[in-house]
Protein backbone atom coordinates (compact mmCIF):
# COMPACT_ATOMS: atom_id res chain seq x y z
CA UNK A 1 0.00 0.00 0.00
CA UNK A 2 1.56 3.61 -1.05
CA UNK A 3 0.34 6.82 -0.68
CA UNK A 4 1.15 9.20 -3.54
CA UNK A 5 -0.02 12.94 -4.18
CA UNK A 6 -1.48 13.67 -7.22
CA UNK A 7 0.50 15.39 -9.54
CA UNK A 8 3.24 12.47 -8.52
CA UNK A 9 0.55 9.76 -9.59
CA UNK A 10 -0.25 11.83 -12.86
CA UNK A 11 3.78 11.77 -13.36
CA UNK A 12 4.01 7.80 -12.77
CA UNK A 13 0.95 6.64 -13.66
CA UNK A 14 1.74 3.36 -15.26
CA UNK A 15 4.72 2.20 -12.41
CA UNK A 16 1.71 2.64 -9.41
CA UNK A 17 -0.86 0.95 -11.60
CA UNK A 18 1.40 -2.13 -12.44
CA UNK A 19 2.33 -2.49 -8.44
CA UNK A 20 -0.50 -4.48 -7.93
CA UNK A 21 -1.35 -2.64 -4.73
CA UNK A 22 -3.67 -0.22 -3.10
CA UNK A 23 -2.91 3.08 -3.83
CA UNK A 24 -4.19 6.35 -1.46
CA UNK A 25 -4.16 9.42 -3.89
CA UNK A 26 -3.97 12.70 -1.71
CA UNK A 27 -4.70 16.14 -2.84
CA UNK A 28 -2.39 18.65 -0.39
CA UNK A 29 -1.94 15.81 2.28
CA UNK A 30 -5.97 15.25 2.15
CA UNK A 31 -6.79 11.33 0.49
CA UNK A 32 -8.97 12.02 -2.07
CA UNK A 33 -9.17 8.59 -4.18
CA UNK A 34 -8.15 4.84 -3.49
CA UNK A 35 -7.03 3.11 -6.44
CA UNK A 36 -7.21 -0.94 -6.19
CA UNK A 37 -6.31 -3.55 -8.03
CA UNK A 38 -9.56 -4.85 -9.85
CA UNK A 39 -8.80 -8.52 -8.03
CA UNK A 40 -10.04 -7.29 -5.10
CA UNK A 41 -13.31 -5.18 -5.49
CA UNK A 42 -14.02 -5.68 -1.66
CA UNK A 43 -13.44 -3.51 1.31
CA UNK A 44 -10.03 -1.93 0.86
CA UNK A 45 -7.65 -4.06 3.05
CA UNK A 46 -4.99 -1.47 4.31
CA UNK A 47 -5.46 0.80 7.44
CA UNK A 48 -4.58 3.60 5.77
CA UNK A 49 -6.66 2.93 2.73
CA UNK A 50 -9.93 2.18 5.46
CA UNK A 51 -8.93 5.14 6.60
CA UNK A 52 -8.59 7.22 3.86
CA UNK A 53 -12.65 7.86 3.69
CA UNK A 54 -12.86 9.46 7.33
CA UNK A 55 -10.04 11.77 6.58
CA UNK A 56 -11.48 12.70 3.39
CA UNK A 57 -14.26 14.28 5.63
CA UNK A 58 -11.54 15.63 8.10
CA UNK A 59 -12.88 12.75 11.12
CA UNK A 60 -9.15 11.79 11.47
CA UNK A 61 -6.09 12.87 10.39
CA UNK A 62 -3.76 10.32 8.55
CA UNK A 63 0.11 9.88 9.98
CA UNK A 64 2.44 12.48 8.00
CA UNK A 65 5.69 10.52 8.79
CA UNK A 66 6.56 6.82 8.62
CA UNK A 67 6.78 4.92 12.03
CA UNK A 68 9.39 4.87 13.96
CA UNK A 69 11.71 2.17 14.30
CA UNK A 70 12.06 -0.39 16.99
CA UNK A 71 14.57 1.66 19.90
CA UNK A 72 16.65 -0.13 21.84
CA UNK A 73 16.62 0.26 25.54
CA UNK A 74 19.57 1.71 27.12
CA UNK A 75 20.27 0.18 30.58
CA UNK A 76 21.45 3.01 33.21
């Protein structure tokens, strides 16, 4: 699952189409579409692709950075 703005997806259209995946187009950092691969017509199957509906409306906000990795405790 990507998330791609979309002047990037109008750029690349072909390489995101060809992935095979779920695709969250965003408009200004707002989803505005869900592209999906026509094998799976159902309920998207992503969080951030359920999600993308509700933040469409502005009912959540969708995370702006990736997570963060695992940190390793430091012993003191």
């Amino acid at each position: 699952m990507s998330t791609v703005g979309i002047k990037e997806l109008k750029n690349r259209l072909t390489q995101y189409t060809k992935q095979g995946e779920e695709v969250v187009v965003t408009e200004r950092g707002r989803p505005i579409a869900l592209i999906q691969p026509i094998r799976s017509p159902e309920a998207p199957l992503s969080l951030e692709a359920r999600l993308a509906k509700p933040a469409a409306r502005g009912l959540v906000r969708l995370p702006t950075h990736k997570p963060l990795r695992k940190v390793r405790l430091v012993k003191i």
